[in-house]
N, C-alpha and C. Protein backbone atom coordinates (compact mmCIF):
# COMPACT_ATOMS: atom_id res chain seq x y z
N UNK A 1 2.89 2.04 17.91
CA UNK A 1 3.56 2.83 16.90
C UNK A 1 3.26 4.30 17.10
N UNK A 2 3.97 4.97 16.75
CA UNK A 2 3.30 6.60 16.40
C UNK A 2 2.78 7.03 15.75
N UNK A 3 2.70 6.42 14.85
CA UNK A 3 1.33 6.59 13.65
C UNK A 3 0.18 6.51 14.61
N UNK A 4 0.09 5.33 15.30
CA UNK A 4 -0.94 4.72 16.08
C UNK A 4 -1.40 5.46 16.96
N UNK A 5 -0.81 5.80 18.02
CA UNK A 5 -0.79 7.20 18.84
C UNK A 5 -1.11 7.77 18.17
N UNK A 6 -0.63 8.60 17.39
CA UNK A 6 -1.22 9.89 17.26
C UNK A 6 -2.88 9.83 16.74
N UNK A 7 -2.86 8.73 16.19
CA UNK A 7 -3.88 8.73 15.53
C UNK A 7 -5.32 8.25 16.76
N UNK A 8 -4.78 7.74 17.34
CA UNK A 8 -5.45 7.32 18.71
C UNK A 8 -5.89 8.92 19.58
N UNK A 9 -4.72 10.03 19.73
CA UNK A 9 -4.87 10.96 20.00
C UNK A 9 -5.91 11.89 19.28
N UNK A 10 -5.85 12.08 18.25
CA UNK A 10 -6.34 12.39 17.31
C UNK A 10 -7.11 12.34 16.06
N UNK A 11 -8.38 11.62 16.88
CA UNK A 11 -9.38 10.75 15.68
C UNK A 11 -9.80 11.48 14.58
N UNK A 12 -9.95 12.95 15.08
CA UNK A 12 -10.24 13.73 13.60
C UNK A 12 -9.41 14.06 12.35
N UNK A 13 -8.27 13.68 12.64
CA UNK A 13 -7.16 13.83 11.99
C UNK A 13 -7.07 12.94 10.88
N UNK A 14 -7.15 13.25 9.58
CA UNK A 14 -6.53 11.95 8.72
C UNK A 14 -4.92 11.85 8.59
N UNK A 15 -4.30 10.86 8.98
CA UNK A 15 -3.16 10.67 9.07
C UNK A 15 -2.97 9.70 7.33
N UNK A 16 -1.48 10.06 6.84
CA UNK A 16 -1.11 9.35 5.84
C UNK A 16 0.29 8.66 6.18
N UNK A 17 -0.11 7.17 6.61
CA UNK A 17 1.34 6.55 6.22
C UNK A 17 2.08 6.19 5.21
N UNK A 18 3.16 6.66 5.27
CA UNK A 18 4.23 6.27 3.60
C UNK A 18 4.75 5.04 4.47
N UNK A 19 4.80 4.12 2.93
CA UNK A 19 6.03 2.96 2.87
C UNK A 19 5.23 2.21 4.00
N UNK A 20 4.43 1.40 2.88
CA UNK A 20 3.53 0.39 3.59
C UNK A 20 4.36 -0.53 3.36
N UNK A 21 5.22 -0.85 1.98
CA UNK A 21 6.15 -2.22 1.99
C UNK A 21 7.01 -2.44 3.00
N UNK A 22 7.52 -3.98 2.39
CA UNK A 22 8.70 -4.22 3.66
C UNK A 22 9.51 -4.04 4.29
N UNK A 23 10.29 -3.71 5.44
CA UNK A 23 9.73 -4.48 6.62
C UNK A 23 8.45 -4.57 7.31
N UNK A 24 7.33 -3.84 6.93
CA UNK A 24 6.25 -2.92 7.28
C UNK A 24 5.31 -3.65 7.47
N UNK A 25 4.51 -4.01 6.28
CA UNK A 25 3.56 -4.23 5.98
C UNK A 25 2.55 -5.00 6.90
N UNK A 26 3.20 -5.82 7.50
CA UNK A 26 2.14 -6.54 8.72
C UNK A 26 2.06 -5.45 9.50
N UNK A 27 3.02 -4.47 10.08
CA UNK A 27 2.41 -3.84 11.04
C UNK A 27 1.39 -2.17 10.44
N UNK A 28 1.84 -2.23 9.44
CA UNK A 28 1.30 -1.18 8.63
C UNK A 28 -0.30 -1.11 8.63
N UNK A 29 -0.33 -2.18 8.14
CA UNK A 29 -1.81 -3.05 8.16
C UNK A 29 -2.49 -3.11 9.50
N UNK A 30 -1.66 -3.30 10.80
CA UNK A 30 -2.52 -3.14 11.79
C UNK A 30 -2.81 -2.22 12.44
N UNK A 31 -2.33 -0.85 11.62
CA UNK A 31 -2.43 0.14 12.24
C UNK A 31 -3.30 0.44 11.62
N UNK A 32 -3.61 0.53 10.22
CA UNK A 32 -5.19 0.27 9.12
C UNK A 32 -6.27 -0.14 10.13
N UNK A 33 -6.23 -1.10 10.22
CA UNK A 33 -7.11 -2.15 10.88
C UNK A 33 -7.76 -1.23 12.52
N UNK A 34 -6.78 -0.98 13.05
CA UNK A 34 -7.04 -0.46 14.17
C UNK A 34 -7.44 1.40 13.54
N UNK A 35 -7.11 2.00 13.11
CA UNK A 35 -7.59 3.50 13.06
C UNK A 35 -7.75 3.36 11.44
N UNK A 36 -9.46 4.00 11.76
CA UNK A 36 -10.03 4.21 10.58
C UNK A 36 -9.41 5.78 10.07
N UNK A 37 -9.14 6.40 11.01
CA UNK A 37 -8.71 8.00 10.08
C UNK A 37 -6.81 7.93 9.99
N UNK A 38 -6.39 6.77 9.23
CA UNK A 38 -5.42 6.27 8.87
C UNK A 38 -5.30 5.96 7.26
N UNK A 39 -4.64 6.04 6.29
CA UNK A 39 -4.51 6.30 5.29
C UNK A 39 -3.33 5.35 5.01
N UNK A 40 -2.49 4.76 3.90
CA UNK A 40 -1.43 4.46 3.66
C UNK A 40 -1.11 4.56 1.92
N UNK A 41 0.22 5.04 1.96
CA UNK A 41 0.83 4.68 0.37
C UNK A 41 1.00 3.13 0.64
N UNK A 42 1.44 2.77 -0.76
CA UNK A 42 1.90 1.26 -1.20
C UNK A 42 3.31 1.43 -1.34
N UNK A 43 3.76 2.72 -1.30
CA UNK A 43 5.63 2.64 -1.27
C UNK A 43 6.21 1.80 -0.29
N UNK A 44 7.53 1.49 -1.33
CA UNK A 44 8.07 0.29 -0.18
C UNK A 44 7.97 -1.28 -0.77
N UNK A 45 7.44 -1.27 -1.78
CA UNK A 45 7.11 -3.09 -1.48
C UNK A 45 8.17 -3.72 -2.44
N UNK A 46 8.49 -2.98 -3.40
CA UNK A 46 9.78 -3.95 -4.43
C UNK A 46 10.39 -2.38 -4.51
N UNK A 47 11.80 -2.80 -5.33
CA UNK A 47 12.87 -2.26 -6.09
C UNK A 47 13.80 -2.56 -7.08
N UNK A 48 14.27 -1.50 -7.77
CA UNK A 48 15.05 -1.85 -8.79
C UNK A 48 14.15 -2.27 -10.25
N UNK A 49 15.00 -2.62 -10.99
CA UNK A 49 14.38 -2.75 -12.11
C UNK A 49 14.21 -4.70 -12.13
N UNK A 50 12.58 -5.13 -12.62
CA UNK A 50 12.06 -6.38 -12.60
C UNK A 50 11.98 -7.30 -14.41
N UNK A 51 12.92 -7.90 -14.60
CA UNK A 51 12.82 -8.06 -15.91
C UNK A 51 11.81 -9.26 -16.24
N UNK A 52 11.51 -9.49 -15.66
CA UNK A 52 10.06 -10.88 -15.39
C UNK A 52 9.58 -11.01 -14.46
N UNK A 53 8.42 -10.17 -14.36
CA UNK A 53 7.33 -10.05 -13.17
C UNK A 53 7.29 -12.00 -12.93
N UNK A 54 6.33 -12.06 -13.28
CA UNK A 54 6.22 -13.78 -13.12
C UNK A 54 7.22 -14.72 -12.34
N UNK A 55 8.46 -14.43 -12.62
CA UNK A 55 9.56 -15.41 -12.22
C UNK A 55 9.90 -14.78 -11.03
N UNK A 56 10.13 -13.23 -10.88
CA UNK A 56 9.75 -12.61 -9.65
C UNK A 56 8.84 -12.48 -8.99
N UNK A 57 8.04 -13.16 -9.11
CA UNK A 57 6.63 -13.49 -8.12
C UNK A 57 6.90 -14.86 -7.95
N UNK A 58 7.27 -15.74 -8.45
CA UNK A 58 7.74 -17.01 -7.84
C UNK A 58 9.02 -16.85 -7.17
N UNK A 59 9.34 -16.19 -7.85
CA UNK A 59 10.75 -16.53 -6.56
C UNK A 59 10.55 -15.81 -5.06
N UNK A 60 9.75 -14.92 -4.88
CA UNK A 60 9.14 -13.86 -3.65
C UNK A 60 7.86 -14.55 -3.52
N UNK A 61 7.58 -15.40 -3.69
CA UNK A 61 6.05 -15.89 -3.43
C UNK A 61 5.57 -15.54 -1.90
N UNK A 62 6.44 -16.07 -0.84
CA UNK A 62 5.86 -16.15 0.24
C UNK A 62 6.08 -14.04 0.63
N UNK A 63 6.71 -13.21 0.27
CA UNK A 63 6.08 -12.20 0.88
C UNK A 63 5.48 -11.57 -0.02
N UNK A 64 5.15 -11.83 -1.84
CA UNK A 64 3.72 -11.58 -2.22
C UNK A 64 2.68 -12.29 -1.62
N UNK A 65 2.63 -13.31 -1.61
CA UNK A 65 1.44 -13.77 -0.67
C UNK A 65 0.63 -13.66 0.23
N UNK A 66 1.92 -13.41 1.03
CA UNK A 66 2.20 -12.31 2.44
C UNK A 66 0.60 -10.82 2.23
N UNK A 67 1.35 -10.40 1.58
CA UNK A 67 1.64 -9.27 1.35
C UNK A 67 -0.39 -9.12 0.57
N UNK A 68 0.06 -9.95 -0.30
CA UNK A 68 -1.79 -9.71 -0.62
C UNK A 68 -2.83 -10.30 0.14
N UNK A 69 -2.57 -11.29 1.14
CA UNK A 69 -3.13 -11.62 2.23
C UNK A 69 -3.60 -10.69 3.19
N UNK A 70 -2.73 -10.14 3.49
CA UNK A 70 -2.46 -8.85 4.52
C UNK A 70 -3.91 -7.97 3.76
N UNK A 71 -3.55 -8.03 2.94
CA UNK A 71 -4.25 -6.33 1.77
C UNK A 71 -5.39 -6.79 2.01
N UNK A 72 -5.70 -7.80 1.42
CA UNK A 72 -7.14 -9.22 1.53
C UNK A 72 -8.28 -8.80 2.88
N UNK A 73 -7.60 -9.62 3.59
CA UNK A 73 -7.59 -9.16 5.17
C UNK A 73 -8.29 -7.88 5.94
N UNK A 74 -7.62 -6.90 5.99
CA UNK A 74 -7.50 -5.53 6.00
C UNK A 74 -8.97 -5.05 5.44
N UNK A 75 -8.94 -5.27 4.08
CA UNK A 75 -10.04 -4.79 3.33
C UNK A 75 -10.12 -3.48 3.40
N UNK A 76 -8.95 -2.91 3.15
CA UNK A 76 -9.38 -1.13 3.56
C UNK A 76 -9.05 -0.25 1.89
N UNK A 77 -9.36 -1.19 1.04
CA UNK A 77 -9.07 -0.58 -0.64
C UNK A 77 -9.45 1.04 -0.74
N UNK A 78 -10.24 1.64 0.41
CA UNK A 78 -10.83 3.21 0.25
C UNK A 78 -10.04 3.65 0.89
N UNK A 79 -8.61 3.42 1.87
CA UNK A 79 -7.89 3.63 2.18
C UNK A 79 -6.08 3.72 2.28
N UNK A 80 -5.98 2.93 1.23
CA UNK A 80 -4.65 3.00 0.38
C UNK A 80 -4.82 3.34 -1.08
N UNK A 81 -3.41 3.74 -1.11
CA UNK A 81 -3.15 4.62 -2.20
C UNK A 81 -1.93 4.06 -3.07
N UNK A 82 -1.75 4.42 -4.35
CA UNK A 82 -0.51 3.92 -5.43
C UNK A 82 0.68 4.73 -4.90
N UNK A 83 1.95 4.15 -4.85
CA UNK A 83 3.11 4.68 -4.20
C UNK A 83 4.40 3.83 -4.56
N UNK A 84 5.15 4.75 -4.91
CA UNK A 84 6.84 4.11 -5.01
C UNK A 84 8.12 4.29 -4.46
N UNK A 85 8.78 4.25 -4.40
CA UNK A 85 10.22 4.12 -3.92
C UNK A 85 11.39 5.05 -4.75
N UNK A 86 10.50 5.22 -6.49
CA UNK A 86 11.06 6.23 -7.15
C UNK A 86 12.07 7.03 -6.74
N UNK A 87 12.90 7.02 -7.10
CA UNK A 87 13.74 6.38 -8.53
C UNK A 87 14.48 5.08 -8.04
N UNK A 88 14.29 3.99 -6.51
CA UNK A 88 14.64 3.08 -6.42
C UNK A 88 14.03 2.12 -7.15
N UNK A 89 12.62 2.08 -7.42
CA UNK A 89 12.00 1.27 -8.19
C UNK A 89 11.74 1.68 -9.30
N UNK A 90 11.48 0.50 -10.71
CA UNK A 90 11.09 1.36 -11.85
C UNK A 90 9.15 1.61 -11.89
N UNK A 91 9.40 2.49 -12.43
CA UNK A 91 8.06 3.30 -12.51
C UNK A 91 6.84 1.75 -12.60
N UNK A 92 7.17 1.02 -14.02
CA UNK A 92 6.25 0.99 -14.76
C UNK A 92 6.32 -0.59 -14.44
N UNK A 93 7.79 -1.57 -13.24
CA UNK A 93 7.36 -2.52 -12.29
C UNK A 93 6.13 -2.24 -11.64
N UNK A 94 6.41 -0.83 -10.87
CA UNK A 94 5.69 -0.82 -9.98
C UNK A 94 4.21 -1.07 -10.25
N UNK A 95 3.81 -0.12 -10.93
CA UNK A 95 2.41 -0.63 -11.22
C UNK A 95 1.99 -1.95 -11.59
N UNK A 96 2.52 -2.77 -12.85
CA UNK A 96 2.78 -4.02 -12.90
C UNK A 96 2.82 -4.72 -11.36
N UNK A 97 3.36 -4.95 -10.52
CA UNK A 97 3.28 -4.90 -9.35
C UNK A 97 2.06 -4.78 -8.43
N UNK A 98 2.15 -3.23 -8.47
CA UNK A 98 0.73 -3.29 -7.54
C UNK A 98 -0.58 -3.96 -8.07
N UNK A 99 -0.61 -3.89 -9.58
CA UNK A 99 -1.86 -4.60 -10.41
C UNK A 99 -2.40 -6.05 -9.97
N UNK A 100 -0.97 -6.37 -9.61
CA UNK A 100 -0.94 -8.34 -9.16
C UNK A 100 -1.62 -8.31 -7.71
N UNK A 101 -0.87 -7.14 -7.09
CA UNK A 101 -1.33 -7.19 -5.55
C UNK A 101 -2.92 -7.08 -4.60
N UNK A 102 -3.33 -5.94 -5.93
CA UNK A 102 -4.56 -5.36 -5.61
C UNK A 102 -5.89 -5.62 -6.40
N UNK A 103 -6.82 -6.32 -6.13
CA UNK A 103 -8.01 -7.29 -6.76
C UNK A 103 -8.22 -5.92 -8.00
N UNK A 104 -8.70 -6.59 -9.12
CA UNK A 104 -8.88 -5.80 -10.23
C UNK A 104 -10.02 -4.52 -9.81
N UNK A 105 -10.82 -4.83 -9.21
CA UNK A 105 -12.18 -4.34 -8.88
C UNK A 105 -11.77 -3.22 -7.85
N UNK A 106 -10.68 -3.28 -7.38
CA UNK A 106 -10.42 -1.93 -6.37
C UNK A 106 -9.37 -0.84 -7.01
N UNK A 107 -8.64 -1.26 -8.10
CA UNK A 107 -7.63 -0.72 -8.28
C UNK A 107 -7.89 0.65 -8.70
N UNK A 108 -9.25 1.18 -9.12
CA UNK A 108 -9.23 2.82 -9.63
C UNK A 108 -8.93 3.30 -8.57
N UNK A 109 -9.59 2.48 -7.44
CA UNK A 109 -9.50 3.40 -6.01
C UNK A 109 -8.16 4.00 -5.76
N UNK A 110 -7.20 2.74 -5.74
CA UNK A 110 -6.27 2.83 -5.45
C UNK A 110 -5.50 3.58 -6.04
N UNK A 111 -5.14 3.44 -7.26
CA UNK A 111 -4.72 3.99 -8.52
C UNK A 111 -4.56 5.96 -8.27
N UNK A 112 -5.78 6.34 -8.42
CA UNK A 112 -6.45 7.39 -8.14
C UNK A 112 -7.48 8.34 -7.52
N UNK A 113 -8.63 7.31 -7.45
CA UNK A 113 -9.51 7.85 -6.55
C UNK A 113 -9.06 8.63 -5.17
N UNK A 114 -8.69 7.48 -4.55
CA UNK A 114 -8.13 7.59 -2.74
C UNK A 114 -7.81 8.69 -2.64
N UNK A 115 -6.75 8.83 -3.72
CA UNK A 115 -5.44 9.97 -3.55
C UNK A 115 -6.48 11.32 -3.80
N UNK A 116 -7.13 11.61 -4.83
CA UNK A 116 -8.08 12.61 -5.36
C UNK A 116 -8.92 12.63 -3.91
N UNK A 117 -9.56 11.80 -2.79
CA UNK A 117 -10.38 12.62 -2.12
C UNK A 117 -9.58 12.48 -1.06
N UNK A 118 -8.52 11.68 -0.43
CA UNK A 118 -7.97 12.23 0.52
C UNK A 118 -7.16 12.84 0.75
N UNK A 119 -6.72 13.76 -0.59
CA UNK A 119 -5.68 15.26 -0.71
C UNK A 119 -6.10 16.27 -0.81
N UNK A 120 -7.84 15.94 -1.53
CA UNK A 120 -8.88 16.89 -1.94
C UNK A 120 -8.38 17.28 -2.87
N UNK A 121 -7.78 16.51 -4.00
CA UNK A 121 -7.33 16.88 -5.33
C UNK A 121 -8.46 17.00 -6.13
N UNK A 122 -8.88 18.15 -7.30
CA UNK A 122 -9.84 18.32 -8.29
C UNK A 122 -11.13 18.42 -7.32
């Protein structure tokens, strides 16, 4: 990938990938996996407006599954960040959303933290 490259080129560099969702996400993840000064949003993974999370998680089971497997896996929670598709997705799916995706215990990271030290926000 070129994310990959460059980042291969350029270890001092923190790189930020947008639009970790699908089609992505497996390879998104292995570019995580492989370069630690790699970064990713969570944009990308649903759209539109979700009128029953639940029934939309069963009916998408296999690429939520997918998808939090991958995250599982990876283990890089100090390295992704909260992200949307805005104004393709609704705001307040999304989070709903990422909440399901991302173990309760990491989500400030994600949420906010990440973003605060790897923008050097505050």
């Amino acid at each position: 990938s070129v994310i990959g490259t460059a980042a291969a080129k350029f270890p001092a560099v923190r790189f930020v990938m947008c639009h970790f969702g699908e089609p992505y996400f497996a390879d998104a993840a292995r570019v995580l996996a492989k370069y630690g000064n790699v970064a990713a949003d969570l944009s990308g993974m649903i759209e539109g407006k979700i009128p029953d999370m639940d029934v939309f998680l069963r009916r998408h089971g296999g690429y939520f599954n997918e998808l939090k497997r991958e995250l599982v896996k990876l283990n890089a929670f100090d390295r992704l960040m909260f992200g949307t598709d805005w104004p393709l997705a609704n705001l307040g799916d999304y989070i709903a959303f990422t909440k399901r995706v991302i173990p309760q215990s990491e989500q400030a990271k994600v949420f906010a933290a990440n973003a605060q030290r790897i923008y050097g926000i505050l």
